[in-house]
PDB file of N, CA and C in Angstrom:
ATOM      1  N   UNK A   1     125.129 101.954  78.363  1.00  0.00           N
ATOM      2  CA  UNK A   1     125.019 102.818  79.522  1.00  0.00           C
ATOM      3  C   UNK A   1     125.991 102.324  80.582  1.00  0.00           C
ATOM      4  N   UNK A   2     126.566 102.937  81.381  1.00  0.00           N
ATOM      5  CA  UNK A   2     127.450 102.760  82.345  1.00  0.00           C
ATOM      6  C   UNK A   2     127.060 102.438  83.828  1.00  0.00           C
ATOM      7  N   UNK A   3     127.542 101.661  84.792  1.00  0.00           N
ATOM      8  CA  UNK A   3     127.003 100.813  84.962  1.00  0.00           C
ATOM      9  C   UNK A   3     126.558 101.965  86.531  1.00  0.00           C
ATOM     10  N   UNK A   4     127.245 103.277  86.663  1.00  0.00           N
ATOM     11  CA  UNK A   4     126.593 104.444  87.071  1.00  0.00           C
ATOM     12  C   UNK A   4     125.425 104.934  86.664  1.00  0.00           C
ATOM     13  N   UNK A   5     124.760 104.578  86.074  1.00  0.00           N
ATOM     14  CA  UNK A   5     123.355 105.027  85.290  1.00  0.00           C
ATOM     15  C   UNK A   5     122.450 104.467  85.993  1.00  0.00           C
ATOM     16  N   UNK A   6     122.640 102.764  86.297  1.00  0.00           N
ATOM     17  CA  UNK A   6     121.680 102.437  87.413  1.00  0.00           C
ATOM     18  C   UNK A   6     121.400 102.868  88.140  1.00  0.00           C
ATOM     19  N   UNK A   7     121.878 102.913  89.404  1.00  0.00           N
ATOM     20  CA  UNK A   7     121.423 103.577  90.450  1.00  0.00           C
ATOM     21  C   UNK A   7     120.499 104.988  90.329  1.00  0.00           C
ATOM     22  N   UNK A   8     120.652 105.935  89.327  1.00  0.00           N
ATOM     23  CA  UNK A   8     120.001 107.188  89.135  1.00  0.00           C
ATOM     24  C   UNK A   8     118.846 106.369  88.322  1.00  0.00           C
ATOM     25  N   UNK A   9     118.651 105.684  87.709  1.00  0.00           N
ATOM     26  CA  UNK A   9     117.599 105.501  87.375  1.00  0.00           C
ATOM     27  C   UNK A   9     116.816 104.812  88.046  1.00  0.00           C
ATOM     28  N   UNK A  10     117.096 103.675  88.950  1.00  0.00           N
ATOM     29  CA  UNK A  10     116.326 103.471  90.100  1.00  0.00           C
ATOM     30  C   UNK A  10     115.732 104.571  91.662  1.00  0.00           C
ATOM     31  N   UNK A  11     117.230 105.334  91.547  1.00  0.00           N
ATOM     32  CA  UNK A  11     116.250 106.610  92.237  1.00  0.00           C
ATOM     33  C   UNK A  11     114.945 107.462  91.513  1.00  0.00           C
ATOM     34  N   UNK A  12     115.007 107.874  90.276  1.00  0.00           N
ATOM     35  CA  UNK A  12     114.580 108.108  89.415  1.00  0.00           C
ATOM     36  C   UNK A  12     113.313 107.440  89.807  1.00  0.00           C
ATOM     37  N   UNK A  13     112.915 106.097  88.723  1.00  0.00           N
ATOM     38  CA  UNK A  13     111.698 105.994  89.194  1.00  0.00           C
ATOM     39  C   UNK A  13     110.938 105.562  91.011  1.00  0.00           C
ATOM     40  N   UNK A  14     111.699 104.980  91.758  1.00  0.00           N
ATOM     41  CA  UNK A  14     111.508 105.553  93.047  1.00  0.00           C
ATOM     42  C   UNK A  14     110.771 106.501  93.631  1.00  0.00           C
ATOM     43  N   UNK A  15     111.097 107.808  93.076  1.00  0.00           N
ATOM     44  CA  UNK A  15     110.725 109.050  93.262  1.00  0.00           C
ATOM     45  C   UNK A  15     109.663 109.209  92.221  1.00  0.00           C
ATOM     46  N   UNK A  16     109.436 108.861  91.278  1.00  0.00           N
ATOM     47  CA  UNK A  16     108.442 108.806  90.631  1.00  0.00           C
ATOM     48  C   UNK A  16     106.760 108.128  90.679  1.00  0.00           C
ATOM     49  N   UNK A  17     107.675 107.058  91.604  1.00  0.00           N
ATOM     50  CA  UNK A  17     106.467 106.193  92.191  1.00  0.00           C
ATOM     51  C   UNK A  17     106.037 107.162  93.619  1.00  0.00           C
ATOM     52  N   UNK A  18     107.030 107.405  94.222  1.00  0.00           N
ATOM     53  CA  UNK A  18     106.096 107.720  95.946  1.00  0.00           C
ATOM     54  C   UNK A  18     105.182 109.184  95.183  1.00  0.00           C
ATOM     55  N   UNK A  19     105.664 110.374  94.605  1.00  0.00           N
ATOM     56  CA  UNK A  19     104.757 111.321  94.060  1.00  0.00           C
ATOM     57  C   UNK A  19     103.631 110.365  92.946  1.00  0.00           C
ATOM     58  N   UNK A  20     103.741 109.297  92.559  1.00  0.00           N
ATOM     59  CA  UNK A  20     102.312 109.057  91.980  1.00  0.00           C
ATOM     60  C   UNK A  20     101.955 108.580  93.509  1.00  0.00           C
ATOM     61  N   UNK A  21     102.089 108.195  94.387  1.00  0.00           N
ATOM     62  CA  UNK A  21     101.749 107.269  95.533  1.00  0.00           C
ATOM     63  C   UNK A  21     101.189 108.530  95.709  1.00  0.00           C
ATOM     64  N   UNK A  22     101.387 109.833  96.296  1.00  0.00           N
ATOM     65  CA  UNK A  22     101.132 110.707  96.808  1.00  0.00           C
ATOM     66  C   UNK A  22      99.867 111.530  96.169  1.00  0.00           C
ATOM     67  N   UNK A  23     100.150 112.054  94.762  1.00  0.00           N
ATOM     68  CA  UNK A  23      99.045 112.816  94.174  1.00  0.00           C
ATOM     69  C   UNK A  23      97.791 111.901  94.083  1.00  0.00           C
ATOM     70  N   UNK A  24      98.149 110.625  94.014  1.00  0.00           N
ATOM     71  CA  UNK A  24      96.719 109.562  93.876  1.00  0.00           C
ATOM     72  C   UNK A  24      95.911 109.336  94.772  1.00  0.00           C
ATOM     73  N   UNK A  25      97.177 109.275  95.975  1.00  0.00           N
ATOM     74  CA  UNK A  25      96.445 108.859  97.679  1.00  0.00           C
ATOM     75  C   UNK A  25      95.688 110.027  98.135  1.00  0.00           C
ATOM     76  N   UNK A  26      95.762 111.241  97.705  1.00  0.00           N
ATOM     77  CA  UNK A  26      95.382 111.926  98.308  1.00  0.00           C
ATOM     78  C   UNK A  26      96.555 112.592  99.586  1.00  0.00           C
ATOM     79  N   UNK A  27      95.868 113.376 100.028  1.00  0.00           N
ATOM     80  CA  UNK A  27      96.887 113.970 101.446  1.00  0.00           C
ATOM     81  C   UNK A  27      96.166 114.491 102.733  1.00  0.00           C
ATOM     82  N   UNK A  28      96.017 114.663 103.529  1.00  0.00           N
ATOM     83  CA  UNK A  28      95.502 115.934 104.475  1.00  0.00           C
ATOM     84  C   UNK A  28      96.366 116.601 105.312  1.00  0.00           C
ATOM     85  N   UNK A  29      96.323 117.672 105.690  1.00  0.00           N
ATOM     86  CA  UNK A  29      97.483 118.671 106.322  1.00  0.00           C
ATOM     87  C   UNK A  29      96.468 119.140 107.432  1.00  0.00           C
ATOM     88  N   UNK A  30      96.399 119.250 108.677  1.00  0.00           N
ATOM     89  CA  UNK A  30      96.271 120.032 109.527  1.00  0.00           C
ATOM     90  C   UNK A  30      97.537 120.713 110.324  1.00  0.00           C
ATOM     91  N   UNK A  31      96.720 121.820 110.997  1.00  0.00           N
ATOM     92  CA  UNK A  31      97.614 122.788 112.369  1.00  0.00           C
ATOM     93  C   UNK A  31      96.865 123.318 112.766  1.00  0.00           C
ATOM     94  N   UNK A  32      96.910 123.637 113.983  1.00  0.00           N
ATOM     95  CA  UNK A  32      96.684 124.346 115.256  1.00  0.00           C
ATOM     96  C   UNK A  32      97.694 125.120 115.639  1.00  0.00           C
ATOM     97  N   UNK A  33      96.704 126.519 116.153  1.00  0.00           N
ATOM     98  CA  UNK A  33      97.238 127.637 116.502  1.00  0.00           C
ATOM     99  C   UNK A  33      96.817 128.006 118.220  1.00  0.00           C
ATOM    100  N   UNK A  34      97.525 127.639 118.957  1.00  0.00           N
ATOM    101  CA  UNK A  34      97.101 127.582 119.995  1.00  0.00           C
ATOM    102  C   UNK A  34      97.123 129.415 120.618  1.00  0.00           C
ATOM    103  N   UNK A  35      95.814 129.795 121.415  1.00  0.00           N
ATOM    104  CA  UNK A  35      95.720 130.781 122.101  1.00  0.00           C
ATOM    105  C   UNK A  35      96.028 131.220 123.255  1.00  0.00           C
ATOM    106  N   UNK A  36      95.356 129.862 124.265  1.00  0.00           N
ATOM    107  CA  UNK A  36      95.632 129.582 125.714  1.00  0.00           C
ATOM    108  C   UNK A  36      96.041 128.653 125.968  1.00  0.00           C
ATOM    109  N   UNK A  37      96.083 128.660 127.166  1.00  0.00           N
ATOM    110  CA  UNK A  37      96.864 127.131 128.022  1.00  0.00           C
ATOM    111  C   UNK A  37      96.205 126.057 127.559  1.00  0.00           C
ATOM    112  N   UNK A  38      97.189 124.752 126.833  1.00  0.00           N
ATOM    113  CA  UNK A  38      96.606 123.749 126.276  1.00  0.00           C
ATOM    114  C   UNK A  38      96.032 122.652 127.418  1.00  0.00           C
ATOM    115  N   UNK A  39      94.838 122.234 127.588  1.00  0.00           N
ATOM    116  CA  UNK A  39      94.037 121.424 128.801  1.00  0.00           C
ATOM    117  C   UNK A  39      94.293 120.127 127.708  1.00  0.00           C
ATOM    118  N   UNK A  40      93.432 119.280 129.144  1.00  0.00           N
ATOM    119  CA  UNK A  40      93.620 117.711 128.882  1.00  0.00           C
ATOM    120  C   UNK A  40      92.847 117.659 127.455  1.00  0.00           C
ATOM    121  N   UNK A  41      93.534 116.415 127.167  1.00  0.00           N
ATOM    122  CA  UNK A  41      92.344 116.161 125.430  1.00  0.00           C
ATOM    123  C   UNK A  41      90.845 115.926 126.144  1.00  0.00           C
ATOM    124  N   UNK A  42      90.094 116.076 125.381  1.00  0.00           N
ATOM    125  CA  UNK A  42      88.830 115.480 125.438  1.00  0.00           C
ATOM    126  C   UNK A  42      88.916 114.430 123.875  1.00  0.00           C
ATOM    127  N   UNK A  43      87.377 114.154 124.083  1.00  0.00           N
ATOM    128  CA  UNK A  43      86.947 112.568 123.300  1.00  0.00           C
ATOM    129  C   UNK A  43      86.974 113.486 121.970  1.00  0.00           C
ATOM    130  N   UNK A  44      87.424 112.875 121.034  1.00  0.00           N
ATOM    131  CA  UNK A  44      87.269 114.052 119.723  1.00  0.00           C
ATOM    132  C   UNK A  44      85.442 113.718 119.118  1.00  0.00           C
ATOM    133  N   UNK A  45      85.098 112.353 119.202  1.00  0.00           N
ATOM    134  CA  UNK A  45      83.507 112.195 118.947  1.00  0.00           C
ATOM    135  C   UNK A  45      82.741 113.001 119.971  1.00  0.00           C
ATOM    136  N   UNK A  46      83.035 113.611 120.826  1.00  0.00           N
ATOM    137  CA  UNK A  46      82.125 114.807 121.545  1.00  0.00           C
ATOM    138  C   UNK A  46      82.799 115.762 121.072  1.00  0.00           C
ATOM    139  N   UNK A  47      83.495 116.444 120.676  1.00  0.00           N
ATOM    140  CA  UNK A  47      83.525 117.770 119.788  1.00  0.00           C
ATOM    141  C   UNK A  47      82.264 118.006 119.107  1.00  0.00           C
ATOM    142  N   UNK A  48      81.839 118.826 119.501  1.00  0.00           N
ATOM    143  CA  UNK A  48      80.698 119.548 118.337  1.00  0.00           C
ATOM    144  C   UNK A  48      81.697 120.438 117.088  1.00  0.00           C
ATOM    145  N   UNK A  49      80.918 120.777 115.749  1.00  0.00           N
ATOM    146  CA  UNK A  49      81.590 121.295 115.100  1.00  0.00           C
ATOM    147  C   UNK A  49      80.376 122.006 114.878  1.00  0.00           C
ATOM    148  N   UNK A  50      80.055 123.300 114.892  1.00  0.00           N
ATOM    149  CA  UNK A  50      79.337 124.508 114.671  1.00  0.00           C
ATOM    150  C   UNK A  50      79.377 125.250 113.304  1.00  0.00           C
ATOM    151  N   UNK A  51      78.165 125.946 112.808  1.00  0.00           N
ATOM    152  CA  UNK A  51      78.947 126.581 111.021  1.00  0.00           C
ATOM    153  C   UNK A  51      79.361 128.049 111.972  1.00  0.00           C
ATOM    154  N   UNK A  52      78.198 128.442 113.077  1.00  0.00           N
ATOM    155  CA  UNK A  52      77.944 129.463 113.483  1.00  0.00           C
ATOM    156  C   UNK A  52      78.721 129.743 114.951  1.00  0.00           C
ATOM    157  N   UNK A  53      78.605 131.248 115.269  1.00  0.00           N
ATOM    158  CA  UNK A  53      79.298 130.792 116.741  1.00  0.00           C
ATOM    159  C   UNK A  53      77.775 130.782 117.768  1.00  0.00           C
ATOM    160  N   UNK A  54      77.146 129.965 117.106  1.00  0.00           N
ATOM    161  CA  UNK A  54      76.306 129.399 118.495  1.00  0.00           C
ATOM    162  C   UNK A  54      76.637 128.194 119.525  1.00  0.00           C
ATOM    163  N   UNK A  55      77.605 128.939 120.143  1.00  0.00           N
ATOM    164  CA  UNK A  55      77.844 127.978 120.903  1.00  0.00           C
ATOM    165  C   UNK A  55      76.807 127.662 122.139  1.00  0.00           C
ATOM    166  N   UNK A  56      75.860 128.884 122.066  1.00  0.00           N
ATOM    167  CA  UNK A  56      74.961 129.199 122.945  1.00  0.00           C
ATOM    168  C   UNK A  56      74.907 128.934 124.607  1.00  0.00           C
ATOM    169  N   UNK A  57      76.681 129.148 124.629  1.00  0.00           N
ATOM    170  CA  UNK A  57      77.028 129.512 126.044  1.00  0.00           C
ATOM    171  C   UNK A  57      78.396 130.019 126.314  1.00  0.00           C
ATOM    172  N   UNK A  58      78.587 131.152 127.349  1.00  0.00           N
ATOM    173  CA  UNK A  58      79.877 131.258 127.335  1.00  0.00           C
ATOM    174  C   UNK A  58      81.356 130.331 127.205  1.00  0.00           C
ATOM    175  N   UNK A  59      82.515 130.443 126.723  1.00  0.00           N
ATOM    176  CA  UNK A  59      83.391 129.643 126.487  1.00  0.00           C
ATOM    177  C   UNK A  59      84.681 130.449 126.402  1.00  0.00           C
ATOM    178  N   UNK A  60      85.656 129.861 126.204  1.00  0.00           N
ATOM    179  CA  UNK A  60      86.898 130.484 125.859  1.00  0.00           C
ATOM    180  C   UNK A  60      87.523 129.659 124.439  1.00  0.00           C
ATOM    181  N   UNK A  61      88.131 130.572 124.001  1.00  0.00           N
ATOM    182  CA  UNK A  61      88.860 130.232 122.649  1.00  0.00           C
ATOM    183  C   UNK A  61      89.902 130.048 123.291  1.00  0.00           C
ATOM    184  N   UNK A  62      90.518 128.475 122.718  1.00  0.00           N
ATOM    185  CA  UNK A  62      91.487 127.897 122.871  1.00  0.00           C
ATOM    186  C   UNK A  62      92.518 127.559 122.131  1.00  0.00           C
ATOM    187  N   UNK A  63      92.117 127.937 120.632  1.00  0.00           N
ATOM    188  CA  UNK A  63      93.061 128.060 119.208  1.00  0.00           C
ATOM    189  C   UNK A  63      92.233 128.247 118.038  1.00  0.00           C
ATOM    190  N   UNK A  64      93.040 128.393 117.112  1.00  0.00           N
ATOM    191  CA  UNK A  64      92.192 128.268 115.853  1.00  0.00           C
ATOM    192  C   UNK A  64      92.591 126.699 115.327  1.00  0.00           C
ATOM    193  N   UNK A  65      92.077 126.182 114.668  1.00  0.00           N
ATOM    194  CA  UNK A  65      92.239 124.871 113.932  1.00  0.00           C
ATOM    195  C   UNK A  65      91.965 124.754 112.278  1.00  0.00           C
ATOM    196  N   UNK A  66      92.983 124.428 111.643  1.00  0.00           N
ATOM    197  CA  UNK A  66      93.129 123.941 109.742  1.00  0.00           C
ATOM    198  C   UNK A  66      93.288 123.073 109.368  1.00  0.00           C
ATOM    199  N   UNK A  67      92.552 122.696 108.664  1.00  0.00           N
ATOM    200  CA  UNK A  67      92.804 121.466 108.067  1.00  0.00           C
ATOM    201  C   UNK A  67      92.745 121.455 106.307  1.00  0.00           C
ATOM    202  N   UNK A  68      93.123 120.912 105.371  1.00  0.00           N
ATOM    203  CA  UNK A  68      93.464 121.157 104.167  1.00  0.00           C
ATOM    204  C   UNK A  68      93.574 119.368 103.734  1.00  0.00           C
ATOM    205  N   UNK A  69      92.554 119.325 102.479  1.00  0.00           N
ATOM    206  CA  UNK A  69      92.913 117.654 102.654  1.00  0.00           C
ATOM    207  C   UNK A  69      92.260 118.192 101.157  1.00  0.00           C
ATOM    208  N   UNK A  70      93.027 117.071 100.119  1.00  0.00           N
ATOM    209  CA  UNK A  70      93.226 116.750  98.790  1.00  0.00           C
ATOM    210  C   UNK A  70      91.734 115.936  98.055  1.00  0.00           C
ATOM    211  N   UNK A  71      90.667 115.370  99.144  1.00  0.00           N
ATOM    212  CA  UNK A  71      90.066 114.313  99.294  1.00  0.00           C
ATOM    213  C   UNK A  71      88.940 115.409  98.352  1.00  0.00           C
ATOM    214  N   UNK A  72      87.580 114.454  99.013  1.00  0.00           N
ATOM    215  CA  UNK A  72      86.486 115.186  98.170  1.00  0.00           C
ATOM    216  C   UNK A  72      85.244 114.152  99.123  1.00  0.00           C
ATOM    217  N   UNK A  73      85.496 114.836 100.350  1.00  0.00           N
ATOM    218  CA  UNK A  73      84.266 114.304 101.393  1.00  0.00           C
ATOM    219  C   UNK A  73      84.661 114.722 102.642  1.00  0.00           C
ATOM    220  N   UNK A  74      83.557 116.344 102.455  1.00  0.00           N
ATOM    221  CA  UNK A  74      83.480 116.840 103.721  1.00  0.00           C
ATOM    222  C   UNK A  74      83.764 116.668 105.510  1.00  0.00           C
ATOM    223  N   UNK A  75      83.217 115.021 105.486  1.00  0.00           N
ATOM    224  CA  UNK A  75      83.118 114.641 106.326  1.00  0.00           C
ATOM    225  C   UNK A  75      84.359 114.355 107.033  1.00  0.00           C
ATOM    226  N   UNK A  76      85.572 114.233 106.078  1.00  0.00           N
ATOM    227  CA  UNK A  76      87.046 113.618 106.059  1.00  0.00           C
ATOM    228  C   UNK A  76      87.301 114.932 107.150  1.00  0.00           C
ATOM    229  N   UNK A  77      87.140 116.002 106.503  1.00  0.00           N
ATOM    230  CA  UNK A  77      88.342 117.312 107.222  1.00  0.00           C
ATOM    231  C   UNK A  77      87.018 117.507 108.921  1.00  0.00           C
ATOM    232  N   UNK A  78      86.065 117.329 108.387  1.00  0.00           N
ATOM    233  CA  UNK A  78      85.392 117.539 109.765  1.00  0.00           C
ATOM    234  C   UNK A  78      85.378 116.773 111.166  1.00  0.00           C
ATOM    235  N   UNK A  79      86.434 115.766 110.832  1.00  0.00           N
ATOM    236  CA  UNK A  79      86.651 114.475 111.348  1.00  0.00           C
ATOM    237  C   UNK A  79      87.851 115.166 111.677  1.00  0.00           C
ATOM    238  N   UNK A  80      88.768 115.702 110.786  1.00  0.00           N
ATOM    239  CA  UNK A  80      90.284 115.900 111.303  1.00  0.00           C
ATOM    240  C   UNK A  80      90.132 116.764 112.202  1.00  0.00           C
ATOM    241  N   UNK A  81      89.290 117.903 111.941  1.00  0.00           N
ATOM    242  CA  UNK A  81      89.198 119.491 112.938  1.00  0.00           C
ATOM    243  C   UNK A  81      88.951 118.788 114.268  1.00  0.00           C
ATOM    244  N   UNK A  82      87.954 117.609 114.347  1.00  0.00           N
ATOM    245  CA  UNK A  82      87.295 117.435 115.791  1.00  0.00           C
ATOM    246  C   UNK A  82      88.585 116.823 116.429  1.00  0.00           C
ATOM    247  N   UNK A  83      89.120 115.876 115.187  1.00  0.00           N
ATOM    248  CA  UNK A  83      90.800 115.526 116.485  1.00  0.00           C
ATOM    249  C   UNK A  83      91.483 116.493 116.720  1.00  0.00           C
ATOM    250  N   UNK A  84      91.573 117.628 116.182  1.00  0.00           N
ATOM    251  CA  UNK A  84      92.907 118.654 116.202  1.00  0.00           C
ATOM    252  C   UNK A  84      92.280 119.700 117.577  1.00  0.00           C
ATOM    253  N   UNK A  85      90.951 119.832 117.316  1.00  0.00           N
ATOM    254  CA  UNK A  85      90.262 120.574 118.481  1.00  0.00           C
ATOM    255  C   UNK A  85      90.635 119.821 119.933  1.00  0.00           C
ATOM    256  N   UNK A  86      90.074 118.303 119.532  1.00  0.00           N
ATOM    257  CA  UNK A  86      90.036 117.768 121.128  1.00  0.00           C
ATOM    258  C   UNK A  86      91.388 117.358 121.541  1.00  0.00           C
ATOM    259  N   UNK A  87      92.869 117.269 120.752  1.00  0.00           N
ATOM    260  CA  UNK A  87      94.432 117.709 121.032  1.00  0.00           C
ATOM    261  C   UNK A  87      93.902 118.378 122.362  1.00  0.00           C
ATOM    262  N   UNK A  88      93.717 119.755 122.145  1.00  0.00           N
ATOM    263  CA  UNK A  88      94.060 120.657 122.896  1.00  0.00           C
ATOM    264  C   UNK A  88      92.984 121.168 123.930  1.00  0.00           C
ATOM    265  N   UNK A  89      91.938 120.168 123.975  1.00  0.00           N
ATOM    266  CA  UNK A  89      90.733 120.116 125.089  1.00  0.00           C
ATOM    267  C   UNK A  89      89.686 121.124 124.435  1.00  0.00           C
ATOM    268  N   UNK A  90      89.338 121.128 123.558  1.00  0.00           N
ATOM    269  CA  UNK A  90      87.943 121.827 123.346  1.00  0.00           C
ATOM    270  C   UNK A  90      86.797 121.188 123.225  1.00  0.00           C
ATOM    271  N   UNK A  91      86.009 121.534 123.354  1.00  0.00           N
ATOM    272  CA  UNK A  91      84.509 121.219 123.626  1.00  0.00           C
ATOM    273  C   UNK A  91      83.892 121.054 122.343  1.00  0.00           C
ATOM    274  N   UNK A  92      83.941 122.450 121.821  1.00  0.00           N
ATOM    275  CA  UNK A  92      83.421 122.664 120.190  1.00  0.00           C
ATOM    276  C   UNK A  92      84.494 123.196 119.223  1.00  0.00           C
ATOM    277  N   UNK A  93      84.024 122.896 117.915  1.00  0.00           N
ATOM    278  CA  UNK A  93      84.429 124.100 117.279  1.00  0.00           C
ATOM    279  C   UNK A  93      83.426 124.998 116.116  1.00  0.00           C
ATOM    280  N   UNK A  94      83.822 126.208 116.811  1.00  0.00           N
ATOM    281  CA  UNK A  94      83.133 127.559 116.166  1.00  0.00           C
ATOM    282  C   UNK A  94      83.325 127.870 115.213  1.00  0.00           C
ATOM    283  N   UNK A  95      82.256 129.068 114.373  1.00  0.00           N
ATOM    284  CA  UNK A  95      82.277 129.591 112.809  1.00  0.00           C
ATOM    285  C   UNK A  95      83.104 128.524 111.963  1.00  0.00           C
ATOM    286  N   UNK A  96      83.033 127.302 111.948  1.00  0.00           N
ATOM    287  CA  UNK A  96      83.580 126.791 110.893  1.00  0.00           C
ATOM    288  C   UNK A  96      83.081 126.851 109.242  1.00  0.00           C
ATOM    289  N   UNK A  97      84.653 127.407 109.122  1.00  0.00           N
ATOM    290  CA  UNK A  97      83.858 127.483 107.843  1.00  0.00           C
ATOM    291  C   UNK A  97      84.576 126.249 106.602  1.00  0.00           C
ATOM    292  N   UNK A  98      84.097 125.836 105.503  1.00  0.00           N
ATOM    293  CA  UNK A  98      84.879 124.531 104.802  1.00  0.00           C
ATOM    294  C   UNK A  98      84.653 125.514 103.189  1.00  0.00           C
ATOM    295  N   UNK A  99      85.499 125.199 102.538  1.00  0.00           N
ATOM    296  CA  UNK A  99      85.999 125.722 101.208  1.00  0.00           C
ATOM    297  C   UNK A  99      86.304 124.480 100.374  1.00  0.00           C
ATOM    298  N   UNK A 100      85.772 124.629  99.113  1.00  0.00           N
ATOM    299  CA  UNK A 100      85.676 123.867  98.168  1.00  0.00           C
ATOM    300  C   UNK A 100      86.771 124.300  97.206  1.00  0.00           C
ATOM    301  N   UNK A 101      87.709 123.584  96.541  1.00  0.00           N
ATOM    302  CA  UNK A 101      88.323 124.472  95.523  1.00  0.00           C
ATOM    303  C   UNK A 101      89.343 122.989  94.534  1.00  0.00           C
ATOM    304  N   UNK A 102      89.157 123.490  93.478  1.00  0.00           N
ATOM    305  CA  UNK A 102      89.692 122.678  92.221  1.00  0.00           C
ATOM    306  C   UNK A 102      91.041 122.866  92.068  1.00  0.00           C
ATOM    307  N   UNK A 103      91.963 121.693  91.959  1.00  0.00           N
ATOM    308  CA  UNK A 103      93.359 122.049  91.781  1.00  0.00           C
ATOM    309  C   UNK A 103      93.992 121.159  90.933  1.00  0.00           C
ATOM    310  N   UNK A 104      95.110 121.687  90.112  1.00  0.00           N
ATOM    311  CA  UNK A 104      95.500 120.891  89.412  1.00  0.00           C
ATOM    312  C   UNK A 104      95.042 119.642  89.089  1.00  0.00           C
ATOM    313  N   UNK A 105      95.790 119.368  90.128  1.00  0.00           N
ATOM    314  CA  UNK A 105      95.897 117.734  90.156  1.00  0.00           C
ATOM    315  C   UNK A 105      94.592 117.018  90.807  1.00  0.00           C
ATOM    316  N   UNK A 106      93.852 117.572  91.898  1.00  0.00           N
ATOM    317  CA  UNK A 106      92.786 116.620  92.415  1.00  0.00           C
ATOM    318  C   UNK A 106      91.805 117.799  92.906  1.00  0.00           C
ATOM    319  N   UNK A 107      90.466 117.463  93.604  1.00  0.00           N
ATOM    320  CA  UNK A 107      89.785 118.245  93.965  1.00  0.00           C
ATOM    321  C   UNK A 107      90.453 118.606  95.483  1.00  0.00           C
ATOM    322  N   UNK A 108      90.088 119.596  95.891  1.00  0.00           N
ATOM    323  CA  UNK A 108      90.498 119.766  97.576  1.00  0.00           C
ATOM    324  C   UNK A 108      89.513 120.579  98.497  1.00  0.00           C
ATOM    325  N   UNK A 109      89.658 120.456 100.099  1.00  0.00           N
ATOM    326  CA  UNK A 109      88.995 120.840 100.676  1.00  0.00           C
ATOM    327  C   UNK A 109      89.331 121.667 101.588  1.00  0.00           C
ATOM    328  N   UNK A 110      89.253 123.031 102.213  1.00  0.00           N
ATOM    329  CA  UNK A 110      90.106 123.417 103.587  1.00  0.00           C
ATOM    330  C   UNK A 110      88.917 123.885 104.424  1.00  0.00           C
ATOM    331  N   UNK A 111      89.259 123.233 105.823  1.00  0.00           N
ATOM    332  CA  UNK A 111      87.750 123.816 106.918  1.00  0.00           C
ATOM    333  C   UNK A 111      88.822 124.576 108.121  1.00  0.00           C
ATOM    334  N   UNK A 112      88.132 124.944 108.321  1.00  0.00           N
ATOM    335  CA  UNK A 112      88.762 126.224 109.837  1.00  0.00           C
ATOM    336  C   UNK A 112      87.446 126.289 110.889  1.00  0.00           C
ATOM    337  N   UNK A 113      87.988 126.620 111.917  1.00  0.00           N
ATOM    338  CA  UNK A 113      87.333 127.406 112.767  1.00  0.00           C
ATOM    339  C   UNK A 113      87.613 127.521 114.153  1.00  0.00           C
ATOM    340  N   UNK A 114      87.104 128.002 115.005  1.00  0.00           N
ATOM    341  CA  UNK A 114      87.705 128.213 116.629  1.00  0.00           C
ATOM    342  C   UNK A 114      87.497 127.239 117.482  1.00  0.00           C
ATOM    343  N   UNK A 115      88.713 126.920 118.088  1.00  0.00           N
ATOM    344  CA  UNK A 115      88.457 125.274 118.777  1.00  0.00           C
ATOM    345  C   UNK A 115      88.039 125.830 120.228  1.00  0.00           C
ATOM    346  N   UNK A 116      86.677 125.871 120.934  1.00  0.00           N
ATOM    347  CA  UNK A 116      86.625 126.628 122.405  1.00  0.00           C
ATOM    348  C   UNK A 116      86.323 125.482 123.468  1.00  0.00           C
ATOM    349  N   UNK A 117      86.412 125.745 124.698  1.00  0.00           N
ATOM    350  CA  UNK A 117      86.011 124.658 125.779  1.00  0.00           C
ATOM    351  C   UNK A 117      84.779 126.032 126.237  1.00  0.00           C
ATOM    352  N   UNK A 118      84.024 125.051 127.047  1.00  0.00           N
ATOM    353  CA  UNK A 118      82.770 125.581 127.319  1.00  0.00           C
ATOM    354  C   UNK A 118      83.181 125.795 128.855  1.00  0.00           C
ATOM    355  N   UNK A 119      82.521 127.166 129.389  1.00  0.00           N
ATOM    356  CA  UNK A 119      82.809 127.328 130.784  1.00  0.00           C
ATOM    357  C   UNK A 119      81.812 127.518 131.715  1.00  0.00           C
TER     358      UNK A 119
END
């Protein structure tokens, strides 16, 4: 082999390693869709996360919030929503809803719902 072959084969497995690094580790993806004027953060451990919109007081919607994570424990993406909510100062988040779904490669999870501050 020529002594050009190295290098591609060290990129080679390189790249072979960070995608096993990756499909193994798991991943999570959030975004926010902001509605209104983004306010100060709040504490993300005071975020409430709601299934329903009982917020059982008036509020304003302040974005929607996604999160999408590779994992297989609820608790993981409900943890991400409350940081992605309190980013952008919300209080709670509403109708969340979380989706279960089988993929290729690993199990996965995606939760949503409306990030609001209470008024």
């Amino acid at each position: 082999m020529s002594s050009g072959g190295v290098p591609v084969q060290r990129a080679w497995r390189r790249t072979a390693c960070l995608l096993a690094a990756w499909v193994l580790g798991g991943c999570t993806y959030s975004s926010v869709a902001e509605l209104a004027a983004r306010r100060g953060p709040t504490d993300p451990a005071s975020v409430r996360v709601l299934a329903g919109n009982g917020a059982g007081r008036p509020h304003q919607v302040l974005g929607v919030v996604a999160v999408q994570s590779d994992g297989e424990d609820p608790e993981d993406v409900l943890e991400e929503l409350r940081i992605r909510a309190a980013e952008i100062g919300a209080d709670a988040v509403v109708d969340t809803e979380i989706h279960f779904g089988m993929g290729v490669w690993s199990a996965g999870l995606r939760a949503s719902g409306a990030a609001v501050k209470f008024q």
